[in-house]
Protein backbone atom coordinates (compact mmCIF):
# COMPACT_ATOMS: atom_id res chain seq x y z
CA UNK A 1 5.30 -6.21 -30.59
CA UNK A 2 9.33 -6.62 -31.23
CA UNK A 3 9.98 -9.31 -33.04
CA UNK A 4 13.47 -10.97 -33.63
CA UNK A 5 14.70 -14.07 -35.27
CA UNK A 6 17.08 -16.35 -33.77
CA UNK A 7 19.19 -19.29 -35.64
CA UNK A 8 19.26 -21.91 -33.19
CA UNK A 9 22.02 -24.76 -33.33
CA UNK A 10 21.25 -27.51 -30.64
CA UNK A 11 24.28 -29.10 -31.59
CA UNK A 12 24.78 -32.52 -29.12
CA UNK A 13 24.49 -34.73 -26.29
CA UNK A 14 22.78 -32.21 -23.48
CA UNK A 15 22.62 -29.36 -25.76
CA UNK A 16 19.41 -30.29 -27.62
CA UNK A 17 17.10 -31.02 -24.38
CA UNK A 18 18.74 -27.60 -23.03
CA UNK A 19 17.69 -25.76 -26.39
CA UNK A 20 13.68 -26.98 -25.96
CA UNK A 21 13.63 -25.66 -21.93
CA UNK A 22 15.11 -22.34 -23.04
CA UNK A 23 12.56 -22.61 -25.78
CA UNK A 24 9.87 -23.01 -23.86
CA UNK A 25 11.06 -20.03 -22.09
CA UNK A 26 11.77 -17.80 -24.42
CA UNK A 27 8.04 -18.16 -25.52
CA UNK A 28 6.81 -17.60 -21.89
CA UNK A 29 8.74 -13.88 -21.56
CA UNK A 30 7.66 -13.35 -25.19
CA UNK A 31 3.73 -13.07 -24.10
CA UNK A 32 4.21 -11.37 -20.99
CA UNK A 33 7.03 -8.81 -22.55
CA UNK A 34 5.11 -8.47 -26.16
CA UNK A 35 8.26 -10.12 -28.01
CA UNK A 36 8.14 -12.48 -30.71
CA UNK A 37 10.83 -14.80 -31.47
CA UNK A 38 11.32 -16.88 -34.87
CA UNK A 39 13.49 -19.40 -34.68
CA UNK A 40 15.16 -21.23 -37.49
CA UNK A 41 16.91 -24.56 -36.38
CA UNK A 42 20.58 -25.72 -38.01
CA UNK A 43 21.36 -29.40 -37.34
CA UNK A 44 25.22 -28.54 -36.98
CA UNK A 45 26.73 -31.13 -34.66
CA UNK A 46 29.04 -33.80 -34.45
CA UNK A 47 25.87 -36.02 -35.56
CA UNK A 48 26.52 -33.88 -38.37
CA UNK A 49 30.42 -34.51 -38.76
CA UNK A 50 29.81 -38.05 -38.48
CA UNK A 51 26.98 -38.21 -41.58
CA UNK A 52 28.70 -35.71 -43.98
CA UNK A 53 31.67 -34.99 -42.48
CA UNK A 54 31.29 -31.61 -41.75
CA UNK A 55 30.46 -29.48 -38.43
CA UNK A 56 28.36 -27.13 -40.57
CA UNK A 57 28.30 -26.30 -44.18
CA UNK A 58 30.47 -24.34 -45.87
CA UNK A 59 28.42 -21.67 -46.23
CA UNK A 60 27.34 -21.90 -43.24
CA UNK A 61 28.18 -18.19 -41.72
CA UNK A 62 26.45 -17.07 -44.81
CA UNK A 63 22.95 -18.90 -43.46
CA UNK A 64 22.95 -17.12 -39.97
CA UNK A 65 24.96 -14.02 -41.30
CA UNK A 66 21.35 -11.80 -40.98
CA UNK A 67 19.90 -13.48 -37.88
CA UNK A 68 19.49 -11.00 -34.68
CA UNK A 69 21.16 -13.82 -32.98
CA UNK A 70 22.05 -17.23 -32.22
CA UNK A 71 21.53 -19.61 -29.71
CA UNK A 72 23.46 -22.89 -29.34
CA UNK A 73 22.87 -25.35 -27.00
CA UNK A 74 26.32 -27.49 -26.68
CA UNK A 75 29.20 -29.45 -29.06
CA UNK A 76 30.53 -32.54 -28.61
CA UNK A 77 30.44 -35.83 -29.09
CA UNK A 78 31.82 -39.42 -29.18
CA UNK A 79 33.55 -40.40 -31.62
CA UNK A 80 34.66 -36.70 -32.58
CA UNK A 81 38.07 -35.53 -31.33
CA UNK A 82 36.94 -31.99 -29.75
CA UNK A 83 39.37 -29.96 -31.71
CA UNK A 84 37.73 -31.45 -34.62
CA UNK A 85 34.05 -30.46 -33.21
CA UNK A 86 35.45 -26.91 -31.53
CA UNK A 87 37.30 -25.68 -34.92
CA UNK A 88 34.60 -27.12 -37.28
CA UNK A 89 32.15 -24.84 -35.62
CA UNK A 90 32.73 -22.48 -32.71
CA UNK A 91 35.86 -20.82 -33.69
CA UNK A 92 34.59 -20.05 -37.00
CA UNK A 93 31.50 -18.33 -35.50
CA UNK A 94 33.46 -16.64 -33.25
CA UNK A 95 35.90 -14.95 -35.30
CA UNK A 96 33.79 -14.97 -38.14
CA UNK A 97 31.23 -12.51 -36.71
CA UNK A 98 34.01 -11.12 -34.69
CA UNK A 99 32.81 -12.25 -31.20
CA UNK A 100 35.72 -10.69 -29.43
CA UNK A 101 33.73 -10.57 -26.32
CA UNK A 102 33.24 -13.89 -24.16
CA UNK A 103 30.87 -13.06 -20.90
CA UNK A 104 30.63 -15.29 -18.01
CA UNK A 105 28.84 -13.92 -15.25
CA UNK A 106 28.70 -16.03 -12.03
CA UNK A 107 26.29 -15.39 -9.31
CA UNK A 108 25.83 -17.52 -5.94
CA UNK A 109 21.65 -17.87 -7.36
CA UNK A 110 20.62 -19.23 -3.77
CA UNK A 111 21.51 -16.19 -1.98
CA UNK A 112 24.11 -18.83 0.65
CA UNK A 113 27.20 -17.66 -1.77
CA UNK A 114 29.48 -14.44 -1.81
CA UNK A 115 30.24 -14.38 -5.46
CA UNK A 116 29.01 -11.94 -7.88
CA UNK A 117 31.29 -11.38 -10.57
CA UNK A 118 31.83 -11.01 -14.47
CA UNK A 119 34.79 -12.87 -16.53
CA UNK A 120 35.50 -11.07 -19.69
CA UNK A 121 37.48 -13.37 -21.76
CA UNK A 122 39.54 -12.06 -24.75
CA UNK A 123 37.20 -14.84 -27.47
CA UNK A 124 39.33 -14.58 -30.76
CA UNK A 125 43.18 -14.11 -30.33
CA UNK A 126 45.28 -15.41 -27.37
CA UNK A 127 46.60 -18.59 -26.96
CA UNK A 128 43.72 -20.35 -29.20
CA UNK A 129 45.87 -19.07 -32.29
CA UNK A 130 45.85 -21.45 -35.36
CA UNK A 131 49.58 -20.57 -35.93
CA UNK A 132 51.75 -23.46 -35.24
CA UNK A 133 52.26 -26.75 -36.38
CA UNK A 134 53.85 -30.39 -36.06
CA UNK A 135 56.57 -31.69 -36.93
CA UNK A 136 58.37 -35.78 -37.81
CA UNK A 137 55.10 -37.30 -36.22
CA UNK A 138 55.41 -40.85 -35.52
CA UNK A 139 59.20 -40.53 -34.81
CA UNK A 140 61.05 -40.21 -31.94
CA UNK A 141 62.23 -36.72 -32.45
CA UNK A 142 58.17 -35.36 -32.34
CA UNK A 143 57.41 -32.04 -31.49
CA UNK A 144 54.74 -29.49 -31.53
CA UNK A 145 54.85 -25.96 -31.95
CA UNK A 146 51.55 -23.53 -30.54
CA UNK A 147 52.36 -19.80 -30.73
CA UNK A 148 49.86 -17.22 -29.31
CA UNK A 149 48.80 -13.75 -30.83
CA UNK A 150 48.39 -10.94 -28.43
CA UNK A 151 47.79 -7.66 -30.67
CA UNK A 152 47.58 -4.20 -29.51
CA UNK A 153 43.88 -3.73 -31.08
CA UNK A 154 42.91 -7.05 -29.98
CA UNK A 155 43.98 -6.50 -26.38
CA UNK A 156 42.84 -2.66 -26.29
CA UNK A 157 39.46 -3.49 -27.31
CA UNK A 158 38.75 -6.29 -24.44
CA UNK A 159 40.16 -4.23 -22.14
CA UNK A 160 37.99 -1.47 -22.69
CA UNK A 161 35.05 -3.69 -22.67
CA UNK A 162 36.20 -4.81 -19.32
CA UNK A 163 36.44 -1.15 -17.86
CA UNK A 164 33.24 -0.20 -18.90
CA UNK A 165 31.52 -2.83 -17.20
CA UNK A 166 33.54 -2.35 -13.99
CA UNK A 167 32.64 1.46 -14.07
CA UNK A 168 28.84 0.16 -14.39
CA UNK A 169 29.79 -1.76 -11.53
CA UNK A 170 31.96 -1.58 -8.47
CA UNK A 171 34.65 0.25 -10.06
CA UNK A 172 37.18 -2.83 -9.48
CA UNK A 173 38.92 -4.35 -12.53
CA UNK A 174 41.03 -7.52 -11.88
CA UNK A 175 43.74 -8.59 -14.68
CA UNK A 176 44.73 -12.22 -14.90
CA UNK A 177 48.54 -12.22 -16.09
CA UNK A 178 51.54 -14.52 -15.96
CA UNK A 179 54.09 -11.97 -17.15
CA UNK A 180 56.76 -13.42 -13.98
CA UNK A 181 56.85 -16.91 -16.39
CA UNK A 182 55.75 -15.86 -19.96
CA UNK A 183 58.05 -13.28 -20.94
CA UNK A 184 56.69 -11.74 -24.36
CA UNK A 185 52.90 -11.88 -24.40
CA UNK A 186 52.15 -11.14 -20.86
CA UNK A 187 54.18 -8.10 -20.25
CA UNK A 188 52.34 -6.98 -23.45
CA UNK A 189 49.19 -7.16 -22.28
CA UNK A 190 50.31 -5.92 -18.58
CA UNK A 191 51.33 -2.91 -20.36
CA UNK A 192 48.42 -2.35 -22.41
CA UNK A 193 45.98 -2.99 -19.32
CA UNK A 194 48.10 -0.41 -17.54
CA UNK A 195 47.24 2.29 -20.21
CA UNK A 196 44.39 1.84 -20.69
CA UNK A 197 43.36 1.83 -16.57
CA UNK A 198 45.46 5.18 -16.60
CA UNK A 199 42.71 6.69 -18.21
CA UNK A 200 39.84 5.48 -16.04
CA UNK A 201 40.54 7.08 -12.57
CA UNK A 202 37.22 5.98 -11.12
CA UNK A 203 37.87 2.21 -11.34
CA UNK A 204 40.55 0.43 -9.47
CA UNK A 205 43.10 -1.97 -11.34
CA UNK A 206 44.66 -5.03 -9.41
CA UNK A 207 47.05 -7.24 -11.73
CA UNK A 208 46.69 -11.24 -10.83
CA UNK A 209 49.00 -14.08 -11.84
CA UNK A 210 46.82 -16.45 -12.88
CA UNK A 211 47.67 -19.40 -10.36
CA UNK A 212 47.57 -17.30 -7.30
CA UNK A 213 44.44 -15.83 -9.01
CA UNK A 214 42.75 -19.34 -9.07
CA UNK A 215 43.28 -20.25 -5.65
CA UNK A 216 42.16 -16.68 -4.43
CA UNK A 217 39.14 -16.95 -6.53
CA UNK A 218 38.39 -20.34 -4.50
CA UNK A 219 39.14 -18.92 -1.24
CA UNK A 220 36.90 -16.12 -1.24
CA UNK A 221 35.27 -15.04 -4.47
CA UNK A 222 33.54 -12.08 -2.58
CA UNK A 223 36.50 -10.09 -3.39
CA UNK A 224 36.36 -9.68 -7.33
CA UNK A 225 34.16 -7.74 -9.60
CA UNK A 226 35.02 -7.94 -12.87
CA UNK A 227 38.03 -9.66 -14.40
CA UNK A 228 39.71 -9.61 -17.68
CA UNK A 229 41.43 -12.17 -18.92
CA UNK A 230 43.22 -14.11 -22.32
CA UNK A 231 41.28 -16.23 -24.33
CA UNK A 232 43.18 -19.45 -22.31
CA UNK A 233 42.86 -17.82 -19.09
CA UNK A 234 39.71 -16.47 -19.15
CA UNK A 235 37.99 -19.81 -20.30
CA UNK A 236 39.68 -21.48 -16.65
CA UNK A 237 38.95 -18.76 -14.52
CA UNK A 238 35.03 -18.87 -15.77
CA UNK A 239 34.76 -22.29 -15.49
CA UNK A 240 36.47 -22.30 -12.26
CA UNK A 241 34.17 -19.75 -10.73
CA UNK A 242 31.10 -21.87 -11.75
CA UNK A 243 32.09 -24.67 -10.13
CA UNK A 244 32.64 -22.47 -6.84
CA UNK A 245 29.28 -21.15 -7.26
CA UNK A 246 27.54 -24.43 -6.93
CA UNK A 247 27.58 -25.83 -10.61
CA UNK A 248 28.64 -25.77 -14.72
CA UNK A 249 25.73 -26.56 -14.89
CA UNK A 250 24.39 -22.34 -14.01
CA UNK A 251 27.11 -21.14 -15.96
CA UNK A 252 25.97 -18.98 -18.83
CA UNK A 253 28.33 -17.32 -21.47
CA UNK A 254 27.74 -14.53 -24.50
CA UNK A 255 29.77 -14.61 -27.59
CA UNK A 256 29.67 -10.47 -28.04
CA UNK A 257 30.23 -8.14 -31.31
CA UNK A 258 29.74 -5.12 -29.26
CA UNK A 259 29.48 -3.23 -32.96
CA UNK A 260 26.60 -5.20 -34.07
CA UNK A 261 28.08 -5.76 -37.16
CA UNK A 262 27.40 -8.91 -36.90
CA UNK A 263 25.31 -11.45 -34.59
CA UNK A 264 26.12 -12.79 -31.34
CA UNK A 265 25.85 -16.02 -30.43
CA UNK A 266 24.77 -17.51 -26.48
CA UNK A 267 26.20 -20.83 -25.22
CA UNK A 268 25.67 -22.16 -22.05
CA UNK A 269 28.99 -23.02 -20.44
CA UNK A 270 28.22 -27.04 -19.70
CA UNK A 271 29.22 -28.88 -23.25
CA UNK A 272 27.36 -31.58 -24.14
CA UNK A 273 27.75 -33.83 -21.23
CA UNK A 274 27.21 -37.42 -23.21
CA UNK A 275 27.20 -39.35 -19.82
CA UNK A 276 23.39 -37.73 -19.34
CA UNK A 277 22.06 -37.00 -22.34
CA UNK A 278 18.85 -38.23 -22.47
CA UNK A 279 18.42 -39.28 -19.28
CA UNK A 280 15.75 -35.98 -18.69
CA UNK A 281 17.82 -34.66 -15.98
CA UNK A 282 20.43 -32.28 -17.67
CA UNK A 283 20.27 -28.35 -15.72
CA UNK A 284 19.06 -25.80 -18.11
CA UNK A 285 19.43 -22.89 -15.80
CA UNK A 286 23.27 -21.91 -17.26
CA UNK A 287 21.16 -22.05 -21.04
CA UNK A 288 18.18 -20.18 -19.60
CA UNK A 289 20.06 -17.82 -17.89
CA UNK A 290 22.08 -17.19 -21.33
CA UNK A 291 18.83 -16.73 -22.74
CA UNK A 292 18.60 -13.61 -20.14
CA UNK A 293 21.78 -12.51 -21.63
CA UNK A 294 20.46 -12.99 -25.17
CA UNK A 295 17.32 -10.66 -24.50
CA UNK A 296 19.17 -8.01 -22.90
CA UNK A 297 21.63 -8.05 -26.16
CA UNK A 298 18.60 -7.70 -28.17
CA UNK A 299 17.32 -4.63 -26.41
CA UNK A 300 15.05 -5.72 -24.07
CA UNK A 301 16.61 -5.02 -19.81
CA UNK A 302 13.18 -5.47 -18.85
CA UNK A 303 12.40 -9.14 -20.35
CA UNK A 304 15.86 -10.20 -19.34
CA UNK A 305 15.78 -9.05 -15.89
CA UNK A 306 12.00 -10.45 -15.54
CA UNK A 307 13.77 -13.52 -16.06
CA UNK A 308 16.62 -13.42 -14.30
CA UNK A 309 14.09 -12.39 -11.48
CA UNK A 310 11.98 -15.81 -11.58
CA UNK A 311 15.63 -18.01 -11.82
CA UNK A 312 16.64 -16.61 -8.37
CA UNK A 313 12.99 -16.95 -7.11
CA UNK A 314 12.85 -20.67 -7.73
CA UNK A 315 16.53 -21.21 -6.21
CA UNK A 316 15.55 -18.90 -2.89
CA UNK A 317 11.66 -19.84 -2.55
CA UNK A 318 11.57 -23.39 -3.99
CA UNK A 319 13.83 -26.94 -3.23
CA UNK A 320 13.42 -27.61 -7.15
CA UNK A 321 16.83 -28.73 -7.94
CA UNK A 322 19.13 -30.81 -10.85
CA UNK A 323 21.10 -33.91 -9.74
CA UNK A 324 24.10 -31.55 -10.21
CA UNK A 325 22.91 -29.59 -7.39
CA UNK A 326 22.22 -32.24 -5.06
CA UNK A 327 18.26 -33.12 -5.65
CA UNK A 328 15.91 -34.87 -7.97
CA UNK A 329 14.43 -32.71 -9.85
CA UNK A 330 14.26 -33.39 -14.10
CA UNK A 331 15.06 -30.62 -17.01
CA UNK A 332 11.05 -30.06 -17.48
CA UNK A 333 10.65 -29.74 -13.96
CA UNK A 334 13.11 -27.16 -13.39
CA UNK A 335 11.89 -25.54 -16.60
CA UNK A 336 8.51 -25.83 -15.56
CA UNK A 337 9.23 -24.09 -11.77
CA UNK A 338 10.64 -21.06 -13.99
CA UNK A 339 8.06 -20.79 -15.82
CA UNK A 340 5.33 -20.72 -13.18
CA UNK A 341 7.93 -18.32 -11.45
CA UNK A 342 7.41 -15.30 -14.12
């Protein structure tokens, strides 16, 4: 028996109902896979803000610091402005444990689509910088200043996460860039991309700018693999390529230390989507499908593609689907299909 222990953090809206499916889950794999998982629940949220005015407590990295992982199931709420909710919360986790890596797989699940691909997403520099600032607010003469930090480490390291997935995979890498309009930081990372493809002759390198990129990627999605982008980029172009595979609501992301060092922490893509929480019919496949993500972090391919394996089954043998997809099925029905699937 493997056992692991996992600091949960429902967080809001959606998020909590999508937490208890992926429970529910978890604990199905777990007897059929010999894996037991312990999970300790943190009531961060904006719930949260609004009570005590904090996202999380101050020491709150030092509370899941020693978990194996975490699993959170969305932030956001009314009432909190989402910088306030993202910053009080995410970020800190992110770059706290070092989560360099963001991972969005997207998959056609029904078998009708022709995209299978990865976005890895530079998760702790980039655009989403904290350097910057505002200036004579309330007057006339306003302004706001937002500088991004591309670093040579920072850069190298995503990059070379990228290529080693694409040489697991088809051997095609795909760099989103806007170095013809943004003339210091993209050229950088063009540059850096370039050397570090020199060095890996068995995958392929085709360089993007990012507009032509999105409407490529919604044309035909067949024809990328694996793409690397910028923290800003990356989070479009994953979102984006949900949305052409049928729904947010499939998408699943990882928040990766690739050292270990520190735990990694699984989000479903969707937020906290306050116009249906509980209303029963929110789509937990992006959470469960993180959960696959989560297990196969942990050490265990077999559990995770088990998983993955019942998903597709209910999406290709089954007409079980969300309102998001177009039918009428609840969260604890789709759950439920899953389940019966494994």
């Amino acid at each position: 028996m493997h056992s692991h222990r996992i600091a949960v953090i429902p967080g809001d809206g959606i998020g909590v109902e999508v937490c208890g499916a992926t429970r529910a889950v978890l604990d199905a794999v777990g007897r059929r896979h010999a894996i037991a998982l312990t999970y300790d629940e943190f009531d961060w949220s904006c719930a949260r803000y609004l009570a005590e005015g904090a996202m999380m407590p101050a020491n709150g990295l030092d509370l899941i610091r020693h978990h194996d992982a975490i699993f959170l199931g969305a932030v956001g709420g009314p009432g909190v402005p989402d910088h306030v909710s993202l910053w009080g919360l995410l970020i800190p986790i992110r770059r706290g444990f070092q989560q360099f890596v963001n991972l969005r797989p997207i998959r056609g699940l029904d078998g009708r689509q022709a995209i299978d691909l990865v976005v890895v997403r530079e998760n702790v520099e980039g655009e989403y910088s904290e350097i910057g600032g505002r200036l004579y607010q309330g007057t006339p003469a306003e302004m706001a200043v937002q500088e991004s930090v591309f670093t040579r480490p920072g850069v190298t390291r995503i990059v070379d996460y990228a290529l080693d997935l694409a040489e697991r995979r088809g051997g095609r890498l795909t760099s989103a860039t806007k170095s013809n309009g943004i003339i210091h930081t993209m050229p950088f990372w063009d540059e850096i991309v370039a050397e570090r493809v020199a060095e890996r002759p068995a995958v392929t390198l085709r360089s993007e700018h990012i507009d032509a990129l999105c409407a490529k990627l919604v044309l035909d999605p067949a024809q990328f693999d694996v793409i690397v982008a910028s923290n800003l980029f990356g989070d479009i172009l994953s979102d984006l390529a949900a949305a052409v595979a049928g729904s947010i609501g499939l998408a699943p992301a990882a928040n990766i230390d690739p050292t270990h060092a520190y735990p990694s922490m699984f989000e479903p893509v969707h937020g906290s989507a306050p116009d249906i929480a509980g209303r029963g019919i929110a789509n937990p496949v992006g959470a469960i499908w993180t959960a696959t993500m989560m297990l196969d972090h942990l050490g265990h391919p077999e559990a995770s593609a088990n998983l993955m394996a019942a998903i597709e089954s209910v999406f290709t043998t089954t007409d079980v689907r969300t309102p998001d997809l177009g039918g009428k099925a609840g969260t604890e029905d789709m759950t439920r299909a899953i389940i019966e699937a494994l």
